[in-house]
Protein backbone atom coordinates (compact mmCIF):
# COMPACT_ATOMS: atom_id res chain seq x y z
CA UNK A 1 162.07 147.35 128.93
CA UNK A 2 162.82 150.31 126.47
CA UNK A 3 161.65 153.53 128.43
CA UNK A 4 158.70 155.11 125.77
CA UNK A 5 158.32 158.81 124.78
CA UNK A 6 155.14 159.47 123.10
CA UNK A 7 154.68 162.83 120.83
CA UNK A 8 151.51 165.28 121.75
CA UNK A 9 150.53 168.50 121.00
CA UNK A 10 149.36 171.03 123.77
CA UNK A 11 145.99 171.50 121.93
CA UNK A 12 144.85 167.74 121.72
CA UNK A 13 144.57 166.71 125.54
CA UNK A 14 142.11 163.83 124.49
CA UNK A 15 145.13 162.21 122.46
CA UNK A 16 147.30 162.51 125.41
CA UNK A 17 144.54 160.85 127.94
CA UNK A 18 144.35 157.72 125.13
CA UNK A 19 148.03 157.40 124.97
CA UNK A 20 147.96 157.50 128.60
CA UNK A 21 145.00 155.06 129.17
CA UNK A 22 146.47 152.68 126.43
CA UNK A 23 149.81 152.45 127.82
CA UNK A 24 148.72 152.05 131.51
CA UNK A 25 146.38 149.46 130.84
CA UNK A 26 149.75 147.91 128.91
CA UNK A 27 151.70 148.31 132.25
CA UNK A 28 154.14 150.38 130.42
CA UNK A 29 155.47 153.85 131.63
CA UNK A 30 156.02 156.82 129.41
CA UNK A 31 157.39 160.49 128.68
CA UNK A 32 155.26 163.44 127.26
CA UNK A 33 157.33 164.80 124.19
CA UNK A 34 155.62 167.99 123.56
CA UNK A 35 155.48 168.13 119.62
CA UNK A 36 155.75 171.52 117.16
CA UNK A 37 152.74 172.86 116.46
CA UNK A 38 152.50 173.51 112.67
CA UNK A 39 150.07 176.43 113.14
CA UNK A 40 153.17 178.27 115.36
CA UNK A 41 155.53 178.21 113.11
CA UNK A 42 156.68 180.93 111.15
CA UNK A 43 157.81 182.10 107.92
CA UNK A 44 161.11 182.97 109.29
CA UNK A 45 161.16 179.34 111.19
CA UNK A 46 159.70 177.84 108.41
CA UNK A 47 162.47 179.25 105.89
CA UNK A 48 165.19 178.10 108.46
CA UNK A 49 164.50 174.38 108.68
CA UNK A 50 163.26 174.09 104.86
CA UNK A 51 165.15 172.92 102.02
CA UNK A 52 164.95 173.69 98.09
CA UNK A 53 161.70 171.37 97.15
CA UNK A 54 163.13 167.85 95.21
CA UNK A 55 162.77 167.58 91.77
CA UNK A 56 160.52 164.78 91.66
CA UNK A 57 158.53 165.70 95.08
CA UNK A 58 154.87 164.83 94.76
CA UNK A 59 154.34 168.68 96.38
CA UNK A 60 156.31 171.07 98.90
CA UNK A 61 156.17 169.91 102.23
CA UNK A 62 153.33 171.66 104.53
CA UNK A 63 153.85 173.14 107.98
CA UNK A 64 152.50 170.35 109.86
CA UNK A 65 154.74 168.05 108.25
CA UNK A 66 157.77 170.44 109.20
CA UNK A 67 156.46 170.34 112.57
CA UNK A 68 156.00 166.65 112.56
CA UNK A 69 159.70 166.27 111.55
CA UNK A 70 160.71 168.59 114.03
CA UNK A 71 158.83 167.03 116.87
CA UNK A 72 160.61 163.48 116.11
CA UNK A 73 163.89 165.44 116.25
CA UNK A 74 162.89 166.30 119.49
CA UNK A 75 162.46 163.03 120.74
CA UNK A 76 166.03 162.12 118.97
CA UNK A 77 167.47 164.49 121.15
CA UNK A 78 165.64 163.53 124.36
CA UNK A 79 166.86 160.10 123.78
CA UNK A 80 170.65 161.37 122.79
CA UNK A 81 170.64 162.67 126.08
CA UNK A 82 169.14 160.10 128.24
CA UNK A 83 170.90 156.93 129.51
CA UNK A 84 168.56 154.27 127.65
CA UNK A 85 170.73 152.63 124.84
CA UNK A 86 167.37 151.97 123.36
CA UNK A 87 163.89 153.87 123.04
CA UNK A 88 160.66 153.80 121.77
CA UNK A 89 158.91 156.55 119.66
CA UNK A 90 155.11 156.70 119.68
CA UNK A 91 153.00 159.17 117.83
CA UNK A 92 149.77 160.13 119.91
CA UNK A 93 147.54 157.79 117.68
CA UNK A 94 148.61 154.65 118.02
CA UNK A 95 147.05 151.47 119.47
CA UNK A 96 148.71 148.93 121.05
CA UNK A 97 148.47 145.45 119.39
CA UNK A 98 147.65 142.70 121.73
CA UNK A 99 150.51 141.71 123.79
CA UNK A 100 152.39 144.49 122.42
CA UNK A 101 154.07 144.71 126.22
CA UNK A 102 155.16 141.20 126.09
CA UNK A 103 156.75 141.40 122.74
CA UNK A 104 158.02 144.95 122.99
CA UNK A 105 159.77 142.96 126.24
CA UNK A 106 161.41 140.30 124.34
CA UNK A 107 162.67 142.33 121.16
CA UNK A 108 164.45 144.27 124.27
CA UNK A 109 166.30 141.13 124.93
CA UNK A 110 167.63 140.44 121.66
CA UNK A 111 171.06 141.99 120.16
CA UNK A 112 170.89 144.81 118.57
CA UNK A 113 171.21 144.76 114.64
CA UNK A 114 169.62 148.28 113.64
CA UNK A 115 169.36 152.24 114.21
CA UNK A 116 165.81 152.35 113.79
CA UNK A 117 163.05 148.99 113.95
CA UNK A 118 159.66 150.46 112.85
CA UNK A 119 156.94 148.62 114.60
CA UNK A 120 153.89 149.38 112.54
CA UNK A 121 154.47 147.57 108.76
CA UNK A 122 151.10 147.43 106.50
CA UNK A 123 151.26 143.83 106.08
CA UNK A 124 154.11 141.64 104.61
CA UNK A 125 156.78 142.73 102.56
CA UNK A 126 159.61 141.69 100.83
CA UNK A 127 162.68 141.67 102.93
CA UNK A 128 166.70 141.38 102.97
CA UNK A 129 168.20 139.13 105.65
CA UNK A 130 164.49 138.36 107.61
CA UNK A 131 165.29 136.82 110.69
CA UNK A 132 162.36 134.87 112.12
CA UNK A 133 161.22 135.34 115.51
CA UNK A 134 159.24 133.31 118.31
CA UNK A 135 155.53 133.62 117.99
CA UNK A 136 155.10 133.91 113.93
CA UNK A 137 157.24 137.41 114.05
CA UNK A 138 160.12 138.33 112.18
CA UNK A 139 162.89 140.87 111.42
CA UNK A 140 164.29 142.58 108.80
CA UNK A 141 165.25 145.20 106.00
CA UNK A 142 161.94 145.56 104.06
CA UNK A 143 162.67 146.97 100.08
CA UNK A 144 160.44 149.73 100.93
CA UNK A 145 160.02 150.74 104.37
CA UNK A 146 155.94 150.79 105.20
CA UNK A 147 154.47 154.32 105.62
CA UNK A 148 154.22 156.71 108.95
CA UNK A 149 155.98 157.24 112.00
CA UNK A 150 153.50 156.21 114.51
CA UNK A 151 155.69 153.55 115.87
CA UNK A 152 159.66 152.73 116.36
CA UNK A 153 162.73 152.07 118.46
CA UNK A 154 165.91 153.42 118.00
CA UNK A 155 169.23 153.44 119.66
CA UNK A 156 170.68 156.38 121.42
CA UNK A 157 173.59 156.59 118.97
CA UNK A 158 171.50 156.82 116.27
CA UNK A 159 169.08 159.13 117.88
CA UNK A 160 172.33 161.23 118.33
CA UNK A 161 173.81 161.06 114.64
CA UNK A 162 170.66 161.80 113.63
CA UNK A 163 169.77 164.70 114.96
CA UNK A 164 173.28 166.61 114.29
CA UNK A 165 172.49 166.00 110.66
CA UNK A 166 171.39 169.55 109.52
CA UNK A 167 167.84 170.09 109.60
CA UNK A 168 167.09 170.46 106.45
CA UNK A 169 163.39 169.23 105.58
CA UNK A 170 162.62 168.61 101.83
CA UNK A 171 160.25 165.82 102.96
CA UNK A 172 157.56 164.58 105.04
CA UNK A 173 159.73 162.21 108.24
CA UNK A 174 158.26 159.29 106.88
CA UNK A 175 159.11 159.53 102.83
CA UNK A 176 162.57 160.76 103.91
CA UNK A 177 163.49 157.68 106.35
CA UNK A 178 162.65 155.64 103.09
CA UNK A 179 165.60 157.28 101.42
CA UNK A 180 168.36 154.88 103.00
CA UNK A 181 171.06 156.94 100.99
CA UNK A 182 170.35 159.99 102.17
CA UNK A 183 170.80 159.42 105.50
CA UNK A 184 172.71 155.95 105.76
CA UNK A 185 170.59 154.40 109.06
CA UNK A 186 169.70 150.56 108.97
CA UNK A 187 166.01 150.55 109.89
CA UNK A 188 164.13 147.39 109.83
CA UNK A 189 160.75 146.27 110.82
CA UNK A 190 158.93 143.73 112.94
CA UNK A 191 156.30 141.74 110.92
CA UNK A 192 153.33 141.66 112.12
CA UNK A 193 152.87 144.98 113.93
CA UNK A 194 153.20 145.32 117.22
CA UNK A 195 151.82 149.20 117.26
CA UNK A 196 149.23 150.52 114.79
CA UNK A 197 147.62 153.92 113.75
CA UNK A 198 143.95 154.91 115.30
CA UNK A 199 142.10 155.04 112.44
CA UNK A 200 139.57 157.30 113.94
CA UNK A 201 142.37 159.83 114.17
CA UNK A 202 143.51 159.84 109.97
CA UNK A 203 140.77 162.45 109.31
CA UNK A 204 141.53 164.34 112.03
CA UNK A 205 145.00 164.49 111.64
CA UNK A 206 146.75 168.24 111.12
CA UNK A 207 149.16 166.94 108.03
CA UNK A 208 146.27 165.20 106.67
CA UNK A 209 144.35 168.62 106.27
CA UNK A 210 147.28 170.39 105.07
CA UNK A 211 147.75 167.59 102.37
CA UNK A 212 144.33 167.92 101.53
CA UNK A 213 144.33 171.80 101.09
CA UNK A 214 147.02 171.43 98.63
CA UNK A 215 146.18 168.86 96.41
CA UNK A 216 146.47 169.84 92.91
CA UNK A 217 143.84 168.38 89.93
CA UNK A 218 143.76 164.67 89.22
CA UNK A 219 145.92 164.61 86.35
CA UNK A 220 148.41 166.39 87.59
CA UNK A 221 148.58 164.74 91.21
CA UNK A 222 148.85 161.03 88.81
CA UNK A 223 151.46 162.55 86.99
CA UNK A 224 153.85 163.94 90.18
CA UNK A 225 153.00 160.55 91.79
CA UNK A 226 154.41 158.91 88.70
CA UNK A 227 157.38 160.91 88.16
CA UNK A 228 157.92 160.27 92.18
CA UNK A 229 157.90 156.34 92.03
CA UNK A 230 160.00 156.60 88.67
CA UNK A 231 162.57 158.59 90.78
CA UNK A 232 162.74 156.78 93.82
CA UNK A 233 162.69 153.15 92.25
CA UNK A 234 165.63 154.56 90.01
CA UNK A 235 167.61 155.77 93.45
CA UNK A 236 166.82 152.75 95.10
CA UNK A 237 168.22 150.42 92.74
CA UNK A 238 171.11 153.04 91.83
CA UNK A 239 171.86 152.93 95.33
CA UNK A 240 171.43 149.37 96.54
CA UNK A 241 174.92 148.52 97.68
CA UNK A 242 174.39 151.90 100.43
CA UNK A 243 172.00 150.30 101.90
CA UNK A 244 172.72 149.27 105.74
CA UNK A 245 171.97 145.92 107.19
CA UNK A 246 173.90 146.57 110.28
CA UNK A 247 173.61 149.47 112.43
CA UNK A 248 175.67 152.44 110.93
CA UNK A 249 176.22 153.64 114.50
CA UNK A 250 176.69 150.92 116.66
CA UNK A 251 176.19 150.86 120.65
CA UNK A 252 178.97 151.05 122.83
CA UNK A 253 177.36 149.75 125.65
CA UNK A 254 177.99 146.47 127.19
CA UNK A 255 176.53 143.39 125.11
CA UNK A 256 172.74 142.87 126.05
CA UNK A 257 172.06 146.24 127.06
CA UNK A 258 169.10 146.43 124.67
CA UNK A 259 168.45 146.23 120.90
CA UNK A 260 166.47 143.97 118.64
């Protein structure tokens, strides 16, 4: 099994006793990685780790999307430095989809074809090389990856490439792991999810209220959503043949030694 690192903040115990709770009653073990707290960071930190906002970004990125970014780092390099070939990522509100142990168990099993598998998707989507899998599930590169970061595996050399890349954030983790070309992983998904977002916890959330604070009128959000969408379909097409199928960093452990 894939040892599991789960991402809390000091201030929200409760999320750390659900993880907890959720995962034991799983049978599976985990590590606390403490996450950046937004509301800590300052301008100096803030200016370090930012980038020049993109052209076509919807808005600037917020602090507790920084933070979020720079908590998954974290867990990159935790991983980088561990002896796993293969680890799990879980934000603090997920929930486990039934029999998510068992088939968290038997992805572990199967060769490794990708950096990254996210294992949260919003329902079905169109995909390059799907590979079906037992049970109704199946694998592959989606068109457009489905949103958040609540949930994924990825392989030590990957975690490792990825967090030498310079950490420059122009976007929120989840709209910037879209962007194949910019950083050259292969993530798939698993169809249907195995781990999903707490619902209870989207109003609640810290980048959801720092979204909220800057929203701009109507028209104008329509407009920068529009020019966004333009943009990125544009780049994704110009930029088809980048995209990775195969993992850009491949293990160099013995075969078997984890992967889906």
């Amino acid at each position: 099994m894939w040892p599991i690192y789960v991402i809390n903040l000091d201030r929200v115990p409760a999320r750390l006793a659900e993880s907890r709770a959720r995962l034991d009653a799983a049978g599976l073990a985990f590590r606390r990685v403490r996450a950046v707290d937004g509301r800590m960071l300052t301008e100096d930190q803030l200016r370090r780790v930012g980038a020049p906002r993109p052209r076509f970004a919807k808005r600037p990125v917020t602090p507790a999307e920084v933070a979020c970014f720079l908590s998954h780092r974290k867990a990159w390099a935790e991983i980088a430095a561990g002896d796993a070939p293969v680890a799990v990522v879980l934000e603090d509100d997920f929930v486990l989809e039934p029999g998510a142990a068992r088939i968290l168990e038997r992805l572990a099993r199967l060769p490794c074809t990708w950096d990254m598998l996210k294992l949260y998707s919003d329902g079905a989507r169109p995909m390059v090389e799907a590979v079906p899998l037992a049970g109704g599930y199946r694998i592959g590169t989606p068109l457009v990856l489905p949103p958040t970061t609540v949930a994924y595996a990825i392989t030590r050399p990957a975690a490792r490439a990825l967090t030498a890349l310079p950490p420059s954030i122009a976007w929120p983790i989840d709209l910037y792991l879209k962007r194949w070309w910019e950083h050259g992983a292969s993530i798939k998904v698993v169809e249907p999810a195995v781990v999903r977002p707490d619902e209870r916890h989207g109003l609640t959330s810290s980048i959801d209220e720092s979204r909220r604070r800057m929203r701009a009128n109507v028209v104008l959000r329509f407009l920068r959503n529009a020019a966004y969408q333009l943009d990125f379909r544009y780049r994704m097409h110009r930029y088809a043949a980048m995209r990775a199928t195969r993992p850009r960093w491949p293990e160099t452990e013995p075969e078997g030694s984890g992967g889906a």
